[in-house]
PDB file of N, CA and C in Angstrom:
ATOM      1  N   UNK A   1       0.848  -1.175   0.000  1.00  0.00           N
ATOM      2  CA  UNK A   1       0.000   0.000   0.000  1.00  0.00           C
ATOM      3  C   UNK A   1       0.894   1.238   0.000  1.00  0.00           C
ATOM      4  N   UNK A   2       0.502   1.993  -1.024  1.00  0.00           N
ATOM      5  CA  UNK A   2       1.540   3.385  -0.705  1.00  0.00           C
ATOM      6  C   UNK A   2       0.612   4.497  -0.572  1.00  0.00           C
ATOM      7  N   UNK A   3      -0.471   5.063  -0.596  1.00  0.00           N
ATOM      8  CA  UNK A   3      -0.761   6.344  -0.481  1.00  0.00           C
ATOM      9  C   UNK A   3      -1.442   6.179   0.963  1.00  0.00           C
ATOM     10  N   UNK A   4      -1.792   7.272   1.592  1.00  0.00           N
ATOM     11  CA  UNK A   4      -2.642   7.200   2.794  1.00  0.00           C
ATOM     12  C   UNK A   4      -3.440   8.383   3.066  1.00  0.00           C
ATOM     13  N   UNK A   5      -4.571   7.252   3.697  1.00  0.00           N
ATOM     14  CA  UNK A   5      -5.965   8.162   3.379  1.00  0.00           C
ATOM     15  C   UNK A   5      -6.238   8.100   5.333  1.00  0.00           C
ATOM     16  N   UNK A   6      -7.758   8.515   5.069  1.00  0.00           N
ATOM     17  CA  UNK A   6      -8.693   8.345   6.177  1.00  0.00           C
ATOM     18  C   UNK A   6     -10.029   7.947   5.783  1.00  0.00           C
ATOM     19  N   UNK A   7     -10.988   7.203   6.537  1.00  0.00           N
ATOM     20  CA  UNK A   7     -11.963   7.193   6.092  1.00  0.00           C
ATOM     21  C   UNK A   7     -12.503   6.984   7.118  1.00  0.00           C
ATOM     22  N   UNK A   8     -13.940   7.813   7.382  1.00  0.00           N
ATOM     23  CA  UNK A   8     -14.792   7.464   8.175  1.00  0.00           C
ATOM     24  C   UNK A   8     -16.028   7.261   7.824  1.00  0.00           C
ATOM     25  N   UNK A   9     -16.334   5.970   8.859  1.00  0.00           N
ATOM     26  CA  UNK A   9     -17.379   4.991   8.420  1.00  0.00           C
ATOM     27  C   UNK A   9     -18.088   4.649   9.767  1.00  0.00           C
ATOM     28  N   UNK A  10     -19.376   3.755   9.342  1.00  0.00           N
ATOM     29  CA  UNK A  10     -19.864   2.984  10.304  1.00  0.00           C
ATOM     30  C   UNK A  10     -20.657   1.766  10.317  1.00  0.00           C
ATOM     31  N   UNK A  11     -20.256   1.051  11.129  1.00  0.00           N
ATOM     32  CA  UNK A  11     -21.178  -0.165  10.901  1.00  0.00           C
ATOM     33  C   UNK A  11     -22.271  -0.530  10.167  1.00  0.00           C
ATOM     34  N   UNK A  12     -23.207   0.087  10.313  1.00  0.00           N
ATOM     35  CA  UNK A  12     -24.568   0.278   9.290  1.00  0.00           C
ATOM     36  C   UNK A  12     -24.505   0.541   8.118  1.00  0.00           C
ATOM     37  N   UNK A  13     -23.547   1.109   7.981  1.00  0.00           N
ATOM     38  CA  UNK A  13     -23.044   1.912   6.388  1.00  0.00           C
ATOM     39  C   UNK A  13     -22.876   0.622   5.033  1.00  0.00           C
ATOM     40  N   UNK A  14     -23.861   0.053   4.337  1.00  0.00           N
ATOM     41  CA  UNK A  14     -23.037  -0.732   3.340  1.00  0.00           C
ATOM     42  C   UNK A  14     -22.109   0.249   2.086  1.00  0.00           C
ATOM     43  N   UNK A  15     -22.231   1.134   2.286  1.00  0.00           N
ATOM     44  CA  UNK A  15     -21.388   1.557   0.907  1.00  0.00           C
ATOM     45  C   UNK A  15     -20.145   2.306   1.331  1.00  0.00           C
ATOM     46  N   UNK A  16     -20.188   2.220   2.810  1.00  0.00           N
ATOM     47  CA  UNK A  16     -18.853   2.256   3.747  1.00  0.00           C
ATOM     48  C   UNK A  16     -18.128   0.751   3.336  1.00  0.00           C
ATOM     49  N   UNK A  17     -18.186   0.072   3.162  1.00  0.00           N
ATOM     50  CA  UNK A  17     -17.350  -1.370   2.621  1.00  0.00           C
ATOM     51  C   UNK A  17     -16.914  -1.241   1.325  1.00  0.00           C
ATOM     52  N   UNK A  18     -18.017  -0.825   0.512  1.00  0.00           N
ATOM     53  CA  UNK A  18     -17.589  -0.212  -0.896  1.00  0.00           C
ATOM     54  C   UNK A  18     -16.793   0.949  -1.344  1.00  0.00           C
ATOM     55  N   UNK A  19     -16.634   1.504  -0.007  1.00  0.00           N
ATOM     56  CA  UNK A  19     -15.352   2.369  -0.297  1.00  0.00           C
ATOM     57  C   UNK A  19     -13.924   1.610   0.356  1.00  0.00           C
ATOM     58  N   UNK A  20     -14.367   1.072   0.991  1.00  0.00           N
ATOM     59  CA  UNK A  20     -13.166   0.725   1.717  1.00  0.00           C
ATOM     60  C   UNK A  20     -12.557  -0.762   0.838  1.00  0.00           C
ATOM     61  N   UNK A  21     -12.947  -1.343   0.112  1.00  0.00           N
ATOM     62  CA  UNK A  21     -12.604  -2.382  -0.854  1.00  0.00           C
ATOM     63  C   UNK A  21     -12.217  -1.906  -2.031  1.00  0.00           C
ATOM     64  N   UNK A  22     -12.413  -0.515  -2.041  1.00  0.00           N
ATOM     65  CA  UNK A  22     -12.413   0.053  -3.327  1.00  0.00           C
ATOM     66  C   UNK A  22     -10.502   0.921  -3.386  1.00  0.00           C
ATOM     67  N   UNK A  23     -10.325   1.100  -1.879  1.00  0.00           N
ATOM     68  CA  UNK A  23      -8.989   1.999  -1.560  1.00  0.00           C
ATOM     69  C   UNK A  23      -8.238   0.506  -1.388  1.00  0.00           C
ATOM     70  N   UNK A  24      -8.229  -0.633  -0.591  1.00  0.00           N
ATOM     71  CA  UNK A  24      -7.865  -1.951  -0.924  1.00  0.00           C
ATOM     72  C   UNK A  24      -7.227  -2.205  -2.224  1.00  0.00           C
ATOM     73  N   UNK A  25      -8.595  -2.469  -3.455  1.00  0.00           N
ATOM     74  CA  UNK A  25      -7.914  -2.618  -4.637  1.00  0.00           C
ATOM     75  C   UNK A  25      -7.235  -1.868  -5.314  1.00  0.00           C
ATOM     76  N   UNK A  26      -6.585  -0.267  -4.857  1.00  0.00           N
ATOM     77  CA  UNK A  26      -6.018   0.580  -5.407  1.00  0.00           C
ATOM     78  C   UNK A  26      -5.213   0.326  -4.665  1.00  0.00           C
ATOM     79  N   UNK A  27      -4.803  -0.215  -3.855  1.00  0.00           N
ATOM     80  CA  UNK A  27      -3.421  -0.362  -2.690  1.00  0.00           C
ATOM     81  C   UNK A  27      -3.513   0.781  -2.096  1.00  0.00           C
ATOM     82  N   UNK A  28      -4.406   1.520  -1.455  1.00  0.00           N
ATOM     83  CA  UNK A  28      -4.077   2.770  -0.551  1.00  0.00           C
ATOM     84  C   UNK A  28      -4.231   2.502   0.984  1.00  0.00           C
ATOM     85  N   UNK A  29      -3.193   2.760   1.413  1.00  0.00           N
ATOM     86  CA  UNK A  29      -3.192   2.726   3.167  1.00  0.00           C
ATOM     87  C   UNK A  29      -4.331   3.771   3.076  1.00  0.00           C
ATOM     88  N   UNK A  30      -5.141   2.934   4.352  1.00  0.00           N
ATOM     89  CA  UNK A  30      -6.051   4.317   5.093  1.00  0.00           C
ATOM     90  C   UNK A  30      -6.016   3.383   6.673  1.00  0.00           C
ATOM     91  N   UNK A  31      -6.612   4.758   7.418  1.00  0.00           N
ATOM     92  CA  UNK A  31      -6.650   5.005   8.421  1.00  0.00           C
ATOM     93  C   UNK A  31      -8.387   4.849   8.891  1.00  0.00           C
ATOM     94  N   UNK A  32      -9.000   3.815   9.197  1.00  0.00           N
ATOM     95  CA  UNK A  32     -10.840   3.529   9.590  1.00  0.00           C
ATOM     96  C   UNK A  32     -10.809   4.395  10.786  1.00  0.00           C
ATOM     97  N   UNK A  33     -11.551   5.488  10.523  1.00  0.00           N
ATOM     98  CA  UNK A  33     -12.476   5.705  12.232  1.00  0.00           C
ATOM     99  C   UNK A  33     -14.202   5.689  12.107  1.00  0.00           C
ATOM    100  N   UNK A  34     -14.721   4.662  12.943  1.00  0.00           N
ATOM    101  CA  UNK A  34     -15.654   4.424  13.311  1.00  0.00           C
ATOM    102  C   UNK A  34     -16.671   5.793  13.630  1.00  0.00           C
ATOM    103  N   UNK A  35     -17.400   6.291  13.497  1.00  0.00           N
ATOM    104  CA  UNK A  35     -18.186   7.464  14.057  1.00  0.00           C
ATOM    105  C   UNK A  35     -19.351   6.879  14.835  1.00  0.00           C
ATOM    106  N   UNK A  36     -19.529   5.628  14.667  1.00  0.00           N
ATOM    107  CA  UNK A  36     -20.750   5.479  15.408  1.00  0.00           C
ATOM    108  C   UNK A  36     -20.160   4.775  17.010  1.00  0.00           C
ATOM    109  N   UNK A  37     -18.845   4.050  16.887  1.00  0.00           N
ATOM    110  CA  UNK A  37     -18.506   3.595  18.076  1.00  0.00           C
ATOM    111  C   UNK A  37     -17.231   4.601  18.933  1.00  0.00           C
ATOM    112  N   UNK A  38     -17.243   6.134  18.393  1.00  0.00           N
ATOM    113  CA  UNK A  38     -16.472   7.088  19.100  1.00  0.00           C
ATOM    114  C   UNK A  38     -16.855   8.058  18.850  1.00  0.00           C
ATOM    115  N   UNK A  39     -17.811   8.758  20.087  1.00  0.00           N
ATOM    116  CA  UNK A  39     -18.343  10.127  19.424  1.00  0.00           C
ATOM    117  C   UNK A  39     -17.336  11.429  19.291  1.00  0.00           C
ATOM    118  N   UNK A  40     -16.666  11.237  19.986  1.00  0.00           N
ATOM    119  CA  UNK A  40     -15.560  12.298  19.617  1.00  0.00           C
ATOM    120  C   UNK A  40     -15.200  12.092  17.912  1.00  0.00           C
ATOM    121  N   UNK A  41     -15.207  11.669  17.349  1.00  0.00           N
ATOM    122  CA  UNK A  41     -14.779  11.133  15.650  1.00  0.00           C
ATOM    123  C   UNK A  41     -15.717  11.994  14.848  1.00  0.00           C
ATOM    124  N   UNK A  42     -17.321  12.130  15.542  1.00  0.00           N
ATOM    125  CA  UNK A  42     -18.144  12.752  14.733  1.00  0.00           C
ATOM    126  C   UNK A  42     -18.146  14.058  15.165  1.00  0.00           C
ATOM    127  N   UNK A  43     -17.510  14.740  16.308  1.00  0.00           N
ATOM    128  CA  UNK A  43     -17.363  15.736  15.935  1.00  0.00           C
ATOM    129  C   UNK A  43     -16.115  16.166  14.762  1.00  0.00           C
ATOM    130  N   UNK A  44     -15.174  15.440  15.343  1.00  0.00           N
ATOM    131  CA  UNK A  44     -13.931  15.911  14.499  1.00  0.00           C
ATOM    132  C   UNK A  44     -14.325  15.898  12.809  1.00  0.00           C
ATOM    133  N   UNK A  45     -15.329  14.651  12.324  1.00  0.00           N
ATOM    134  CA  UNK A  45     -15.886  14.425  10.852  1.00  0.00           C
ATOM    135  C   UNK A  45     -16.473  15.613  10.657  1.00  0.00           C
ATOM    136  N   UNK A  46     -17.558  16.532  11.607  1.00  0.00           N
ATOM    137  CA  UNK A  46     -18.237  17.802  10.823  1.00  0.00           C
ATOM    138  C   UNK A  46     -16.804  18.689  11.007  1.00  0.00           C
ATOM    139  N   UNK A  47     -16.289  18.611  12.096  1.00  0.00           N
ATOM    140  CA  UNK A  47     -15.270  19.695  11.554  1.00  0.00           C
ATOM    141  C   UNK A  47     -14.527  19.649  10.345  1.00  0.00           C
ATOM    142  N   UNK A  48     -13.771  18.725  10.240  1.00  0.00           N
ATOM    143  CA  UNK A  48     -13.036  18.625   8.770  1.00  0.00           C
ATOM    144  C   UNK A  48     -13.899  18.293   7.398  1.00  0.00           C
ATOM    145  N   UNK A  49     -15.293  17.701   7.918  1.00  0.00           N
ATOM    146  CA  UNK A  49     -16.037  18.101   6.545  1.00  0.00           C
ATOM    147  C   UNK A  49     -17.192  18.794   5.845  1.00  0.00           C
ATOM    148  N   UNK A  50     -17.601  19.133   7.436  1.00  0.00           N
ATOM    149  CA  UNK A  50     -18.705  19.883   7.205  1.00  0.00           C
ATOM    150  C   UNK A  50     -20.207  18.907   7.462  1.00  0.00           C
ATOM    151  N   UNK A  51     -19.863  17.811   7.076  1.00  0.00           N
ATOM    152  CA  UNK A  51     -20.977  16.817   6.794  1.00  0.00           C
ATOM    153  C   UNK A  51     -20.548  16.002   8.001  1.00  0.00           C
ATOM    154  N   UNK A  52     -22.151  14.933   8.087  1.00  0.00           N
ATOM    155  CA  UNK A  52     -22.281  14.326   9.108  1.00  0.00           C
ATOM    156  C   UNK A  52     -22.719  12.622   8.332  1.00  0.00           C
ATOM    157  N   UNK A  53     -22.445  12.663   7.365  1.00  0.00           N
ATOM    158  CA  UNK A  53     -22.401  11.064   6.158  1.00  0.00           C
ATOM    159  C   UNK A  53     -21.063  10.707   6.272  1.00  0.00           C
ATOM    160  N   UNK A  54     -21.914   9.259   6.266  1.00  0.00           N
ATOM    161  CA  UNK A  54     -20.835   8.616   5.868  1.00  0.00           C
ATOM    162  C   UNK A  54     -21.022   7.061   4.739  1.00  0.00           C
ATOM    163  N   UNK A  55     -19.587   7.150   4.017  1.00  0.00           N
ATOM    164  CA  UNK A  55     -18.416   6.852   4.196  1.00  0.00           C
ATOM    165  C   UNK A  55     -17.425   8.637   3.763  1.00  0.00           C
ATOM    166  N   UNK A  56     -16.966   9.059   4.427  1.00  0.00           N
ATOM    167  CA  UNK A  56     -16.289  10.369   4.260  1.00  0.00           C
ATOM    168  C   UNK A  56     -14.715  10.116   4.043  1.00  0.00           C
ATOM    169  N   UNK A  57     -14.197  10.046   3.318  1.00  0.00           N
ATOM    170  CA  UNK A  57     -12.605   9.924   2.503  1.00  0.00           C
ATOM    171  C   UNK A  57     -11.660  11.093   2.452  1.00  0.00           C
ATOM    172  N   UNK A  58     -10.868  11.319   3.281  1.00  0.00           N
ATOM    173  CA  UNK A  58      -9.726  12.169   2.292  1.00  0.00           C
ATOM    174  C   UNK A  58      -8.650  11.519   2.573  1.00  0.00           C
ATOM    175  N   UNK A  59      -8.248  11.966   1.109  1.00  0.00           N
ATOM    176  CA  UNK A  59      -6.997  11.371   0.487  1.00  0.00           C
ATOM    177  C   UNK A  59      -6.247  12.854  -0.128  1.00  0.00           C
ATOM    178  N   UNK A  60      -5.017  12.462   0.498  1.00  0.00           N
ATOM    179  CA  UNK A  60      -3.958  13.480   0.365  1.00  0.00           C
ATOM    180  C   UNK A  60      -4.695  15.129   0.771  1.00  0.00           C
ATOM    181  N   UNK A  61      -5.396  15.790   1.339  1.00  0.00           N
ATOM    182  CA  UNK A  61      -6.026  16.600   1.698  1.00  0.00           C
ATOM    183  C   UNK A  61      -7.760  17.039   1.278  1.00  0.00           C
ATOM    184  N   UNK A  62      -7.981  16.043  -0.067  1.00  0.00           N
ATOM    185  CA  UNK A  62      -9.041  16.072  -0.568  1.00  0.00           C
ATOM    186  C   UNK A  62      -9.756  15.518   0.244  1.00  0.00           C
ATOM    187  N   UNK A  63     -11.231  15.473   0.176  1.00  0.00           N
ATOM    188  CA  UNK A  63     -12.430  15.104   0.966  1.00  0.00           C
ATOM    189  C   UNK A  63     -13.126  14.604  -0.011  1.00  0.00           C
ATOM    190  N   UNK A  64     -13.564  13.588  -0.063  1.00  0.00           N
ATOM    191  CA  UNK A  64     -14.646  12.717  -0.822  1.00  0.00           C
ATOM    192  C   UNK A  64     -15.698  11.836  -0.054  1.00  0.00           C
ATOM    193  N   UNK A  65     -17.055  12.602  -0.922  1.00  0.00           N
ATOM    194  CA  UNK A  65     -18.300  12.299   0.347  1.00  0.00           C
ATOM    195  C   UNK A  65     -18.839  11.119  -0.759  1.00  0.00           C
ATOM    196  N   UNK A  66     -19.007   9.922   0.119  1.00  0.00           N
ATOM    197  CA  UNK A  66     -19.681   8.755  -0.425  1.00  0.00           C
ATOM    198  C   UNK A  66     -18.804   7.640  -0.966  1.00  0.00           C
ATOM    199  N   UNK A  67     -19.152   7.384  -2.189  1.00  0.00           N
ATOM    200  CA  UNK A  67     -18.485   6.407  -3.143  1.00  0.00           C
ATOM    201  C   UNK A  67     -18.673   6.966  -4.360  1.00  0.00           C
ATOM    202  N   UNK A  68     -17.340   7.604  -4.534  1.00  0.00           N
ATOM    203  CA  UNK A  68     -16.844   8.052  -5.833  1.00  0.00           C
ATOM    204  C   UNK A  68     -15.612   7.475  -6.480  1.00  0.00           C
ATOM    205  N   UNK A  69     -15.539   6.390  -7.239  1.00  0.00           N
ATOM    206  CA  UNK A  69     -14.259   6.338  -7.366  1.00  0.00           C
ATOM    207  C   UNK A  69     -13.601   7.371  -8.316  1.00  0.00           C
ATOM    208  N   UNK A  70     -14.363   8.112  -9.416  1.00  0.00           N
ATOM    209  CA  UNK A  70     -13.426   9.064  -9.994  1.00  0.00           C
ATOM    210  C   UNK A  70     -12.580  10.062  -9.069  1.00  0.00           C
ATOM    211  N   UNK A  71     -12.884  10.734  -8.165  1.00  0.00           N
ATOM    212  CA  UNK A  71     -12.512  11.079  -6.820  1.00  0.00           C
ATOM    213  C   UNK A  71     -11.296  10.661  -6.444  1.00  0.00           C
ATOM    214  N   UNK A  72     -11.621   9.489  -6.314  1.00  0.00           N
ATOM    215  CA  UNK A  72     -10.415   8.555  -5.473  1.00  0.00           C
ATOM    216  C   UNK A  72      -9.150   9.060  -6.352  1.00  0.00           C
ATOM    217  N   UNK A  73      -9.592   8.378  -7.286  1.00  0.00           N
ATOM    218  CA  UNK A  73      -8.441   8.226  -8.402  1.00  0.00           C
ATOM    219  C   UNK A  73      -7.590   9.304  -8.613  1.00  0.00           C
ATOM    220  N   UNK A  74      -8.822  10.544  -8.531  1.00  0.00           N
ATOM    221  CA  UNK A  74      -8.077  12.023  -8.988  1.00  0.00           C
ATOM    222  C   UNK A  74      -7.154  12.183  -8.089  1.00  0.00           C
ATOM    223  N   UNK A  75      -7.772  12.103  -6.799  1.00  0.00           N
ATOM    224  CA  UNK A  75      -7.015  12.809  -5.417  1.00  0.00           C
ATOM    225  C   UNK A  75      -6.131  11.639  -4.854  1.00  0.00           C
ATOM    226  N   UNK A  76      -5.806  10.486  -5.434  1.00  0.00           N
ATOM    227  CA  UNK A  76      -4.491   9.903  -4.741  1.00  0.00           C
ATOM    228  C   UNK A  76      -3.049  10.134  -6.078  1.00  0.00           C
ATOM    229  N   UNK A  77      -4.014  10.239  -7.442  1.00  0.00           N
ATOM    230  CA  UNK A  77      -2.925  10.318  -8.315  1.00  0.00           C
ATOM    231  C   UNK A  77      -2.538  12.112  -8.464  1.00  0.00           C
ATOM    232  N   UNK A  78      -3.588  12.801  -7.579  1.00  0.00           N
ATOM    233  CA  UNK A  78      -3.255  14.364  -8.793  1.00  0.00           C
ATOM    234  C   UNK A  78      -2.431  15.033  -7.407  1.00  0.00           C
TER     235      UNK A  78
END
């Protein structure tokens, strides 16, 4: 794995797996924080994104809300 991300997710979330299988098959290190099992996480998530969804991604300083892989792609290669 060479790039490194964050992503926050939560249990309930299925398209939280679909992002996270999705940074997997691109080989990107990330970093999982849970928002539903640490509430401190969801504050820190509206701070850095404004939003309170999830699966929430940034990679290399970008923020990507959901499952986008064009996104991904842009912001680990650009």
């Amino acid at each position: 794995m060479t790039e490194k991300a964050v992503i926050y997710t939560s249990a309930t979330c299925p398209v939280c797996g679909m992002a996270k299988d999705l940074l997997n098959s691109m080989d990107i290190e990330y970093k999982e924080i849970k928002v539903d099992i640490n509430p401190v996480s969801t504050v820190r998530l509206i701070a850095k994104t404004g939003k309170f969804t999830v699966p929430q991604t940034i990679i290399n300083g970008t923020v990507i809300s959901g499952f986008n892989p064009d996104k991904v792609i842009e912001a680990a290669h650009g």
